[in-house]
Protein backbone atom coordinates (compact mmCIF):
# COMPACT_ATOMS: atom_id res chain seq x y z
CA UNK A 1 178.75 164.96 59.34
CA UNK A 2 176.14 163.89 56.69
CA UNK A 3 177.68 160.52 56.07
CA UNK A 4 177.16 160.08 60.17
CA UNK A 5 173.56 161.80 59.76
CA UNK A 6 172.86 158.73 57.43
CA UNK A 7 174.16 156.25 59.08
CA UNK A 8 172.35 157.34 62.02
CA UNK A 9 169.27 157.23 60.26
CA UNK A 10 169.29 153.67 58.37
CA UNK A 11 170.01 152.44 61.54
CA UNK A 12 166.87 154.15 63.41
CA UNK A 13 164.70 152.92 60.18
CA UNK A 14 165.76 149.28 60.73
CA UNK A 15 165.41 149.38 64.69
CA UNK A 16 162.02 150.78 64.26
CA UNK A 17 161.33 148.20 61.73
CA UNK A 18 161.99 145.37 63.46
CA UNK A 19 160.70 146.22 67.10
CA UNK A 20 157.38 147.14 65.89
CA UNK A 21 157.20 143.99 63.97
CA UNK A 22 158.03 141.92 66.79
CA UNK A 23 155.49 143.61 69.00
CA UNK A 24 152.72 143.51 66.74
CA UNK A 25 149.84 140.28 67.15
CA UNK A 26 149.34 138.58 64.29
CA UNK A 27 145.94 137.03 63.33
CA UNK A 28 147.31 134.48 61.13
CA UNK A 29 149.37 133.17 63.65
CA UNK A 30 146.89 133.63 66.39
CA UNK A 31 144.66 131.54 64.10
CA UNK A 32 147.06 128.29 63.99
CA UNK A 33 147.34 128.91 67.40
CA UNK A 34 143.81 128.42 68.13
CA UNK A 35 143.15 125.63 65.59
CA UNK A 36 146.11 123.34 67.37
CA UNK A 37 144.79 123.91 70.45
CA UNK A 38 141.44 122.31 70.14
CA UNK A 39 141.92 118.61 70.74
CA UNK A 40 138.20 118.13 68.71
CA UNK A 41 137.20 120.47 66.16
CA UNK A 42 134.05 122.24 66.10
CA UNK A 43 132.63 121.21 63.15
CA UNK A 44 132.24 125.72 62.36
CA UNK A 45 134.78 127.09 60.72
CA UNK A 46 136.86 129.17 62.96
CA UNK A 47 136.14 132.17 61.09
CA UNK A 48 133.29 131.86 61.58
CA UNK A 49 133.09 130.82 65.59
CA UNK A 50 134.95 134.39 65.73
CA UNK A 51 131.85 135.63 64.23
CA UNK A 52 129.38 134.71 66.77
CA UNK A 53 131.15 137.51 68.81
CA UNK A 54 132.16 141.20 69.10
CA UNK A 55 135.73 142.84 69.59
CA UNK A 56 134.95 143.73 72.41
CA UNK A 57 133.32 140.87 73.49
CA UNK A 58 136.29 138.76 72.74
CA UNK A 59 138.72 141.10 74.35
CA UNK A 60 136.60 140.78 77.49
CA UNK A 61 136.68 136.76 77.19
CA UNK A 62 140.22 136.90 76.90
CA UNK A 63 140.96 139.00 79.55
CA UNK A 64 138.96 137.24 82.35
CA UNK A 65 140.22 133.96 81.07
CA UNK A 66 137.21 132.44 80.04
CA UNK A 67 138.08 131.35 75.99
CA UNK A 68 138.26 127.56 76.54
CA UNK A 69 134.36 127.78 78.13
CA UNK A 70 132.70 130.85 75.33
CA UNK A 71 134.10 127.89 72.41
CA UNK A 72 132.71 125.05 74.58
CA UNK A 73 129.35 126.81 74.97
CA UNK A 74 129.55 127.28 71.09
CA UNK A 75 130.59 123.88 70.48
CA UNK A 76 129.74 121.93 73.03
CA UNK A 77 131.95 118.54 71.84
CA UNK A 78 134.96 120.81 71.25
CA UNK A 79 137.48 120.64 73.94
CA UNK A 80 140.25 122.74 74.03
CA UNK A 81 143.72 122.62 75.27
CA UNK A 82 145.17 125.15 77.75
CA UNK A 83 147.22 128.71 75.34
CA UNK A 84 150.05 129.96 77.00
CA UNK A 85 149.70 133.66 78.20
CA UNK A 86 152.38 134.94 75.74
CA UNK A 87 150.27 133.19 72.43
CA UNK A 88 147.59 134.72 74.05
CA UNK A 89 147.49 138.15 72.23
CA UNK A 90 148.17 136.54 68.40
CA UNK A 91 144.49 134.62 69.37
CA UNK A 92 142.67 137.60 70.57
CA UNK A 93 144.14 139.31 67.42
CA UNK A 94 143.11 136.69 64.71
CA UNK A 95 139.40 136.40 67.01
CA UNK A 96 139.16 140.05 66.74
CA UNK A 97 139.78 140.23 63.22
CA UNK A 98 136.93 137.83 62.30
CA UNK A 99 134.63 138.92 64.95
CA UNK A 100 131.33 140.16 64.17
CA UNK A 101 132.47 143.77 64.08
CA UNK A 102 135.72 143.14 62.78
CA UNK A 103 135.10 143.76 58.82
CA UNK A 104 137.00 140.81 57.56
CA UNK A 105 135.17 137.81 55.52
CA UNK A 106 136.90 134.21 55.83
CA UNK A 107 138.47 132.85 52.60
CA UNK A 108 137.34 129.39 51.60
């Protein structure tokens, strides 16, 4: 019964584990994401062009589908390539996490 109990449980642990990694954004990624898909730089850091923003503010660019235009207006001889929906969520995470509100400094 115990040894069935544990089993049980490692299994749970490792299944929880993995699906909520997996379903988590990440900002790093989101990040390399962003920087690949701009055909010319901006000359700001992206850090930075985060910065000039909210969360919220970036959630609600996102969500209408407006990102490639908000960086344009920012830097205007950037031009940016369309993100797939899907790598969508990793870019909102990394712009939220450097966004004005968002708490974290960029690293040189």
């Amino acid at each position: 019964m115990m040894k069935n109990f544990t089993k049980f449980l490692a299994i749970t642990l490792l299944s929880i584990m993995f699906l909520s990694s997996s379903a988590s954004a990440d900002a790093f990624k989101g990040g390399r994401i962003l920087n690949n898909a701009m055909l010319k730089h901006c000359p700001m850091i992206l850090a930075d062009l985060a910065g000039t923003h909210t969360k919220a503010d970036w959630a609600k660019i996102v969500q209408e589908g407006t990102l490639a235009e908000t960086i344009h207006a920012i830097c205007p001889k950037t031009e940016i390539k369309p993100i797939p929906e899907d790598k969508m969520k990793d870019v909102l995470d990394y712009l939220q996490y450097y966004a004005r509100d968002g708490g974290a400094l960029p690293s040189c």
